[in-house]
Protein backbone atom coordinates (compact mmCIF):
# COMPACT_ATOMS: atom_id res chain seq x y z
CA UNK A 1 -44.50 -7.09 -28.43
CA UNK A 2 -42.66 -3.43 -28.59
CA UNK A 3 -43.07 -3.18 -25.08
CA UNK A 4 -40.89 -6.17 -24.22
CA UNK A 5 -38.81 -5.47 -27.75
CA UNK A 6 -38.10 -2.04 -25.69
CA UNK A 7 -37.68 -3.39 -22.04
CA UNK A 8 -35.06 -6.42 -23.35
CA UNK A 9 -32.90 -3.32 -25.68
CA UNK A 10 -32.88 -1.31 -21.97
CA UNK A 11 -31.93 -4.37 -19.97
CA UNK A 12 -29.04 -5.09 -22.48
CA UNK A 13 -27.91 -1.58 -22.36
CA UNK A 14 -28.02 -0.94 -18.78
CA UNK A 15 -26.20 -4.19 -18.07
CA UNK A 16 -22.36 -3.32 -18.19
CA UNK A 17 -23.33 -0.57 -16.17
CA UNK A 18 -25.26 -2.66 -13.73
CA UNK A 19 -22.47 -5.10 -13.56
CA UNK A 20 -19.25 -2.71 -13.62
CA UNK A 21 -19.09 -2.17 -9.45
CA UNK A 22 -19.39 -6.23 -9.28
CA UNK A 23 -16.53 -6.99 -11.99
CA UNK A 24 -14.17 -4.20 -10.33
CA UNK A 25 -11.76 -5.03 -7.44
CA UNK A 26 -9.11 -2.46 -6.54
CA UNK A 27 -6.34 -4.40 -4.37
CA UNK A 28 -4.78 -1.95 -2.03
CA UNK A 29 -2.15 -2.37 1.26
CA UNK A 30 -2.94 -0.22 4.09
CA UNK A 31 0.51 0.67 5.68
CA UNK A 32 1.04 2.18 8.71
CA UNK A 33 4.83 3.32 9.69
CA UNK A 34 5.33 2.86 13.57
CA UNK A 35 8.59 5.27 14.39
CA UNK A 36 10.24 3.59 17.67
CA UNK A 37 13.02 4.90 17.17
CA UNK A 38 14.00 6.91 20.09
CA UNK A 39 14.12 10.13 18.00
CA UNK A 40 12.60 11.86 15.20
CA UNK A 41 13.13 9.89 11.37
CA UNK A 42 13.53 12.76 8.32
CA UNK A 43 13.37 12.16 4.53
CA UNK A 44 11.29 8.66 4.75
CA UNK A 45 11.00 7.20 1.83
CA UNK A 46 8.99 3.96 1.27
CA UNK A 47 10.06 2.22 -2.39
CA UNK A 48 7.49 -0.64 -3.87
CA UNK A 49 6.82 -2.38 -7.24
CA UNK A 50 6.21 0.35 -9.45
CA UNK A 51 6.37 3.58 -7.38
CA UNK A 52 7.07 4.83 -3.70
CA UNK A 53 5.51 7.18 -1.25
CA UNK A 54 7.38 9.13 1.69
CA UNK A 55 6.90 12.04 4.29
CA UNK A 56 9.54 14.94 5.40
CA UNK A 57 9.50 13.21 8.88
CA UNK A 58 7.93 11.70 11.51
CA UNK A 59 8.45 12.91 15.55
CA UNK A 60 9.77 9.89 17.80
CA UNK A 61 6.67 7.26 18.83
CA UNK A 62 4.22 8.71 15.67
CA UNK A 63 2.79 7.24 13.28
CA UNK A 64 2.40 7.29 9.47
CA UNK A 65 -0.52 5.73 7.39
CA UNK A 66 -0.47 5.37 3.75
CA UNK A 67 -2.41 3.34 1.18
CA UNK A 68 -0.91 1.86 -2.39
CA UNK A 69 -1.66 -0.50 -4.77
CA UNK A 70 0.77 -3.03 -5.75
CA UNK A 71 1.65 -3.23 -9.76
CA UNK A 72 4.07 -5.60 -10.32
CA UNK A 73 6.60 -7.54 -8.10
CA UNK A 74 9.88 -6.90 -5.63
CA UNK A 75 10.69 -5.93 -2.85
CA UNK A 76 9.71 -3.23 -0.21
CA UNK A 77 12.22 -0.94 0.42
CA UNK A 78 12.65 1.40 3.38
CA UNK A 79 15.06 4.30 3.63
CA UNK A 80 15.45 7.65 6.13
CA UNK A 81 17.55 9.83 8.27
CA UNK A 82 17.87 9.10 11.26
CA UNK A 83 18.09 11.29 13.99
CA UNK A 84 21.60 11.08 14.53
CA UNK A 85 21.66 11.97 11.02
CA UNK A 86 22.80 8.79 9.60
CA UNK A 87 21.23 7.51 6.44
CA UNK A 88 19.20 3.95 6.86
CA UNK A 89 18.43 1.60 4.36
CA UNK A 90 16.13 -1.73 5.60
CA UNK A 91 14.41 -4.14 3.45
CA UNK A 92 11.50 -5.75 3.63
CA UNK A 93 9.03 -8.29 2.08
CA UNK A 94 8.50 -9.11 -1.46
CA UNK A 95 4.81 -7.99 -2.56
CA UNK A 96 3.27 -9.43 -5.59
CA UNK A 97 0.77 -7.65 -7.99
CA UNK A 98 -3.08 -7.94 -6.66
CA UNK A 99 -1.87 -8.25 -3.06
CA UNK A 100 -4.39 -6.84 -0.29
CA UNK A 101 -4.51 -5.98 3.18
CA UNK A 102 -1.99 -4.88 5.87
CA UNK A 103 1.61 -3.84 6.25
CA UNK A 104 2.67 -2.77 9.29
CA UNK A 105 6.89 -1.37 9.19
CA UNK A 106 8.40 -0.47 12.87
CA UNK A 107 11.09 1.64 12.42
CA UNK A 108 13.20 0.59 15.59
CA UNK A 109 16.91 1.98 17.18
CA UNK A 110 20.52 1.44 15.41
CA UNK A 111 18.53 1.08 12.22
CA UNK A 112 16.59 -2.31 12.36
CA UNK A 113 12.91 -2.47 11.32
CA UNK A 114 10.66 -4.88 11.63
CA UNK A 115 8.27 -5.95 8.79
CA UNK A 116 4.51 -7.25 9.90
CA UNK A 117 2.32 -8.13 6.54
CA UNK A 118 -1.69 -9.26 6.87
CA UNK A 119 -1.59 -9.91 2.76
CA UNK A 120 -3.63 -11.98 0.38
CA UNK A 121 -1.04 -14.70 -1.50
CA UNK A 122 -0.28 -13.97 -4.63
CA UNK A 123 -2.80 -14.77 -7.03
């Protein structure tokens, strides 16, 4: 009867542990920054809900990978030098809190972008 008094006291204390990696979810976006450009892009700076990320620069056809986790909602916001050493500003799509997956941003000439997400709807 202590024996199974015992083994039931273990089973309830080892439970939350046992259970924590199954209850946990971190929602992240991969993002990968394609420069195309035609020259190198300084000061990047990449704004999202609730904080941003960024790089000194990236050379002309490089890449730049970078993974975040959404908190909150708005918009993502895009802004550089560009080679010619005008400033760009280029937004992009609205990301929710809990989005997942992929966000590809294509930094093209004369300051367009182009904006491909792979993300979970907003749940």
């Amino acid at each position: 009867m202590m024996i199974r008094t015992v083994r039931k006291g273990l089973l309830i204390a080892l439970l939350p542990i046992l259970a924590a990696p199954i209850a946990c979810h971190s929602y992240h976006v991969d993002t990968t920054i394609e420069n195309r450009t035609g020259g190198a892009v300084r000061l990047l700076e990449v704004d999202y809900p609730s904080a941003s990320f960024g790089t000194d620069s990236i050379a002309a056809g490089a890449d730049f990978h970078y993974r975040f986790q959404v908190q909150g909602n708005g918009p993502v916001k895009v802004q550089y030098t560009a080679a010619d050493g005008h400033a760009v500003q280029i937004t992009g799509p609205t990301l929710a809190d809990r989005q997942e997956g992929q966000l590809e941003i294509v930094l093209l000439p004369n300051g367009r972008g182009e904006f491909h997400p792979q993300l979970t709807p907003h749940l």
